[in-house]
C-alpha atoms as a PDB file:
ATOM      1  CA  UNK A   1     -47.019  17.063  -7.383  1.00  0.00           C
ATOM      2  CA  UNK A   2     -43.160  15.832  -7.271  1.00  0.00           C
ATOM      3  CA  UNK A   3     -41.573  16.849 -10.506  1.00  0.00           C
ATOM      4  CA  UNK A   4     -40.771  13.782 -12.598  1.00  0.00           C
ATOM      5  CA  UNK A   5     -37.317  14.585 -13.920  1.00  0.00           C
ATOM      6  CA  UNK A   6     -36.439  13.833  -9.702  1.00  0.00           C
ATOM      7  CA  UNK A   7     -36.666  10.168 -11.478  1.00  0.00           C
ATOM      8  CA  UNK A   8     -34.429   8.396 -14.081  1.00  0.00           C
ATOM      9  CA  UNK A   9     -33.594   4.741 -14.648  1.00  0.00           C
ATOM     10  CA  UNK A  10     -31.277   2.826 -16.297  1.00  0.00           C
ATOM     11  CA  UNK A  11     -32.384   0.260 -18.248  1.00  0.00           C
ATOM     12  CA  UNK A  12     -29.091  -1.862 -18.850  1.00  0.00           C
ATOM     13  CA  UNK A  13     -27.858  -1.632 -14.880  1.00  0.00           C
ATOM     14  CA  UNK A  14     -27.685  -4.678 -12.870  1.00  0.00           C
ATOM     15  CA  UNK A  15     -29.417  -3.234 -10.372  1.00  0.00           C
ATOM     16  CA  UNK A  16     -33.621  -4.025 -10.668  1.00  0.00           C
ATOM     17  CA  UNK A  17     -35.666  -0.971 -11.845  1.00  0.00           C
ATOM     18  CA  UNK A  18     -37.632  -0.779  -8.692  1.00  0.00           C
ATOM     19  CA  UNK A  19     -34.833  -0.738  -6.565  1.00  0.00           C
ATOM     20  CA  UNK A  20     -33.865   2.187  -8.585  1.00  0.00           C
ATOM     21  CA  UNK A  21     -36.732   3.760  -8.197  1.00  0.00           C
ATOM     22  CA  UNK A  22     -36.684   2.752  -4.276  1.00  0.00           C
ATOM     23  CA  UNK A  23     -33.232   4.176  -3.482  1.00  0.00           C
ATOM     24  CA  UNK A  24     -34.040   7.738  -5.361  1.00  0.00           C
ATOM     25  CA  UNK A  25     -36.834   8.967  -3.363  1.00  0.00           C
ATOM     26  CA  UNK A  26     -34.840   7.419  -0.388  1.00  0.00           C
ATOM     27  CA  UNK A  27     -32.201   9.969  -1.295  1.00  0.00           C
ATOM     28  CA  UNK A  28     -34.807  13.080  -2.173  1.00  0.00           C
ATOM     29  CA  UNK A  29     -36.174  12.312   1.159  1.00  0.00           C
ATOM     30  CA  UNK A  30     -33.103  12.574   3.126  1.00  0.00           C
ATOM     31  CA  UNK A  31     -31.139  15.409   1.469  1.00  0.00           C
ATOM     32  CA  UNK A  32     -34.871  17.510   1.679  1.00  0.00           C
ATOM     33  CA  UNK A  33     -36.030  17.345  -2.014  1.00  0.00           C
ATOM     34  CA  UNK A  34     -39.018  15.454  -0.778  1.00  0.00           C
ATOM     35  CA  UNK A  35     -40.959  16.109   2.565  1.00  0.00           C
ATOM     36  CA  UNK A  36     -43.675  15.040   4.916  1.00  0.00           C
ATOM     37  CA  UNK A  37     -47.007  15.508   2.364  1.00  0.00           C
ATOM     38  CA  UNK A  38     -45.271  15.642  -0.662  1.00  0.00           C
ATOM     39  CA  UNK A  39     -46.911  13.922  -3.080  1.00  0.00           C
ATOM     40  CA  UNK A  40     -45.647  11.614  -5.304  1.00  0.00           C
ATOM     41  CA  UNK A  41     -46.445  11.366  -9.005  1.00  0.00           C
ATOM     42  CA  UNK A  42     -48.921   8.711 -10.230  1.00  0.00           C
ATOM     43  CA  UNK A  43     -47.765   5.055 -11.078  1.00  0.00           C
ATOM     44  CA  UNK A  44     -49.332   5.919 -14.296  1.00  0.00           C
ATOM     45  CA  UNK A  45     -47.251   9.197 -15.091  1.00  0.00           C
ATOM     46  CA  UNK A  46     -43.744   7.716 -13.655  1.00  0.00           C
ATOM     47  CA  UNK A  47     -44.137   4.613 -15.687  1.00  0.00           C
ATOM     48  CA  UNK A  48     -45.299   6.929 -18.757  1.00  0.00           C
ATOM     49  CA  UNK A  49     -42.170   9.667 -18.276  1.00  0.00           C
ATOM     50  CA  UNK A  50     -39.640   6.481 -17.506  1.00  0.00           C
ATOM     51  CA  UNK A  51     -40.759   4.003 -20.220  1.00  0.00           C
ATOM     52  CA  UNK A  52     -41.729   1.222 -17.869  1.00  0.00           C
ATOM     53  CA  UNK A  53     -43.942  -1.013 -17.279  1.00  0.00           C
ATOM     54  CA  UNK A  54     -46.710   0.807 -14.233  1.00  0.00           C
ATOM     55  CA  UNK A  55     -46.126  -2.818 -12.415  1.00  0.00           C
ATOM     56  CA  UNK A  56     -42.319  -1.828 -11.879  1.00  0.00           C
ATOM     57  CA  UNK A  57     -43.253   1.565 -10.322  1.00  0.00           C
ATOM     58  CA  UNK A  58     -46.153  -0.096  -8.345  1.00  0.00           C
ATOM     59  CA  UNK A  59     -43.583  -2.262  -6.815  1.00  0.00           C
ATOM     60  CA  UNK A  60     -41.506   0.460  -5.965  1.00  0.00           C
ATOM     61  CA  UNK A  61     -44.299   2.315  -4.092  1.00  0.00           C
ATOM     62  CA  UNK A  62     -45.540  -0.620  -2.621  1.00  0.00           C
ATOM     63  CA  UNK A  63     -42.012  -1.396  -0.941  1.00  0.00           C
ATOM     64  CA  UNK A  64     -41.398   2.773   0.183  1.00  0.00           C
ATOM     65  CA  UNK A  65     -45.224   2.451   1.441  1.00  0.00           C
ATOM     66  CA  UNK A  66     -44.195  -1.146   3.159  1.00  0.00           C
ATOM     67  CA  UNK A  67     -40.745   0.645   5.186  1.00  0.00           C
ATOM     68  CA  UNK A  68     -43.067   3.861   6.350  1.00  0.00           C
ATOM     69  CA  UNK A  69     -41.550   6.492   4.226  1.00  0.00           C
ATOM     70  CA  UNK A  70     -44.614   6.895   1.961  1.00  0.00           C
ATOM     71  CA  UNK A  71     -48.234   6.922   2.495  1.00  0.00           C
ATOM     72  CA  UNK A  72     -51.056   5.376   0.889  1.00  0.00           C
ATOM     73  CA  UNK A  73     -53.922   7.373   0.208  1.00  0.00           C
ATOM     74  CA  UNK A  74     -57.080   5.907  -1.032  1.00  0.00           C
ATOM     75  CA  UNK A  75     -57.955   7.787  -4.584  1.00  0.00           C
ATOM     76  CA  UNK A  76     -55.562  10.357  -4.169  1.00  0.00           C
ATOM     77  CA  UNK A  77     -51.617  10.525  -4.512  1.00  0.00           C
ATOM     78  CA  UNK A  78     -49.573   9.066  -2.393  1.00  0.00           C
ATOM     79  CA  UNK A  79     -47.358  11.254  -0.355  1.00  0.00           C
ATOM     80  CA  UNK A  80     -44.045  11.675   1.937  1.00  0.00           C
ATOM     81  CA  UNK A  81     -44.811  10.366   5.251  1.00  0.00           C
ATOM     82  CA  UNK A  82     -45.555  12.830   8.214  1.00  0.00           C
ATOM     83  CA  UNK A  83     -41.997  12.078  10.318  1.00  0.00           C
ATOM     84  CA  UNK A  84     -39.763  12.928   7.174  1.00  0.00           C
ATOM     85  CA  UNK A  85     -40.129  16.733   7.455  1.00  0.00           C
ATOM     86  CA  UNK A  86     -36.621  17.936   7.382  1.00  0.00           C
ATOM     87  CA  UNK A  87     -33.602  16.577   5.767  1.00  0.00           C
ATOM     88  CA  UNK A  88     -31.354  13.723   7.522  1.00  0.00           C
ATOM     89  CA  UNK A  89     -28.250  14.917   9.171  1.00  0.00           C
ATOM     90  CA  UNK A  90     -25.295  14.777   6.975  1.00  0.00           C
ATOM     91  CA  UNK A  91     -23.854  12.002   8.510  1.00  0.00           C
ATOM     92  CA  UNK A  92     -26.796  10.015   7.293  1.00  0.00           C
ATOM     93  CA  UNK A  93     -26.918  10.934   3.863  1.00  0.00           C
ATOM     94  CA  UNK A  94     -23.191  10.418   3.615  1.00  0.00           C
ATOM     95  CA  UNK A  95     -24.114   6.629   4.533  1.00  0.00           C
ATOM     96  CA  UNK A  96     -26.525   6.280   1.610  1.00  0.00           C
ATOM     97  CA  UNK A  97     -23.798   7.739  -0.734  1.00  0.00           C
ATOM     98  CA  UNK A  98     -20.966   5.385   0.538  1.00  0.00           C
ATOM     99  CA  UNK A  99     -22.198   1.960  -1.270  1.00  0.00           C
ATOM    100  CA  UNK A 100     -22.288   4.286  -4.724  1.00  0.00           C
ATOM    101  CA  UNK A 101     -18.626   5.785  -4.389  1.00  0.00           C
ATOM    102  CA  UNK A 102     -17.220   2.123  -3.255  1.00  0.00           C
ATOM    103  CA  UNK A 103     -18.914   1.226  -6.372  1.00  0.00           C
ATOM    104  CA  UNK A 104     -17.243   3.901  -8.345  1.00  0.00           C
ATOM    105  CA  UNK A 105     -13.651   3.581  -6.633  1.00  0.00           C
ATOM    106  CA  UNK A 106     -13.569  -0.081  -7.459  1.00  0.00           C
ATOM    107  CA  UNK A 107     -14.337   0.783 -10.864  1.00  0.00           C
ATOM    108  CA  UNK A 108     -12.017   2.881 -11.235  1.00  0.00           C
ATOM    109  CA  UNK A 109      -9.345   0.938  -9.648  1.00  0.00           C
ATOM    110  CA  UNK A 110      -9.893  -2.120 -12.164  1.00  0.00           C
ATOM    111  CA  UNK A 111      -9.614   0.348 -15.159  1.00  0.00           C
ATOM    112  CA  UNK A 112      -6.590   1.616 -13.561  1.00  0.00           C
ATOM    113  CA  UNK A 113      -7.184   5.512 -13.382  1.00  0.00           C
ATOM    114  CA  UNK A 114      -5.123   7.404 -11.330  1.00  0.00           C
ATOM    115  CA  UNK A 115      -6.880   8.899  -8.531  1.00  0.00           C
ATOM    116  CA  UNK A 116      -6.679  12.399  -8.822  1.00  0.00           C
ATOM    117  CA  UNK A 117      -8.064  11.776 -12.766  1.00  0.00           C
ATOM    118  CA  UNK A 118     -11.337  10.116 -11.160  1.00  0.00           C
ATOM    119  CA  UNK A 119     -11.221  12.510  -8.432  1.00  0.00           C
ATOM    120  CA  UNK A 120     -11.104  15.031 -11.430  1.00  0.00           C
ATOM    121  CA  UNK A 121     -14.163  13.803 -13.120  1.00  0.00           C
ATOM    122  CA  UNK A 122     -16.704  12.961 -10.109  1.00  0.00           C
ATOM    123  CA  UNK A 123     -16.122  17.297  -9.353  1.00  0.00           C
ATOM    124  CA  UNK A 124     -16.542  17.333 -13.346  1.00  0.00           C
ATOM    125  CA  UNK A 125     -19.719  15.639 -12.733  1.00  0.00           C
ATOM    126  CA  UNK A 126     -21.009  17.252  -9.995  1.00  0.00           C
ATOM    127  CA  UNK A 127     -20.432  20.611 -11.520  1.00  0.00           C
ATOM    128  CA  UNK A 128     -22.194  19.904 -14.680  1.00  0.00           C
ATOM    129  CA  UNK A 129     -25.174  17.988 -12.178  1.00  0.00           C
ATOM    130  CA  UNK A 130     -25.364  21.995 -10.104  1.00  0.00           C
ATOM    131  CA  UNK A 131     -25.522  24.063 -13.436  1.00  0.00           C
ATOM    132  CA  UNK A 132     -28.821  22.106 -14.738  1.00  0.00           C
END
């Protein structure tokens, strides 16, 4: 079983829950958290740990299950599908991270940091990320 603390949510972000949800285990399954037969946690244990409603997280499954990267099995967990058993090549996974630092660099340009002070704190919070 996946470990649950893989998942986190943000309640007041603009961005839906299950799209959240979505674009995390899109990420553990290209950097090589998550692989082929992997199982997923239960809709009823993610909602539980995340404080959501199960419908949210059933949404979420139902749209990974819908684009191939998870499969449905009846009675039993649902798991990474069979063709995602190695991470993506860096190049890849650099794509998925590009929308988030655009994000972050406009962000930062409307509060007016300098750049090597936001440069500063994304290696702050990367460090603090590798020493949990």
């Amino acid at each position: 079983m996946t470990d649950l603390s893989l998942f986190s949510v943000v309640a007041g972000s603009a961005e839906p829950i299950y799209r959240q949800l979505v674009a995390q285990v899109r990420r553990c399954v290209a950097g090589g958290q998550l692989r082929a037969g992997d199982e997923l946690p239960s809709v009823r244990d993610l909602a539980q740990s995340l404080a959501v409603n199960p419908m949210t997280v059933s949404k979420a499954f139902g749209l990974l299950e819908a684009e191939g990267l998870v499969t449905r099995r009846r009675g039993l967990a649902m798991v990474i599908a069979e063709q995602h058993r190695r991470a993506q090549p860096a190049a890849d996974r650099i794509d998925l991270l590009r929308p988030t630092l655009e994000r972050a660099a406009q962000e930062a340009r409307q509060l007016q940091l300098p750049i090597a002070q936001a440069l500063s704190l994304f290696k702050t919070i990367l460090n603090e990320q590798e020493g949990e």
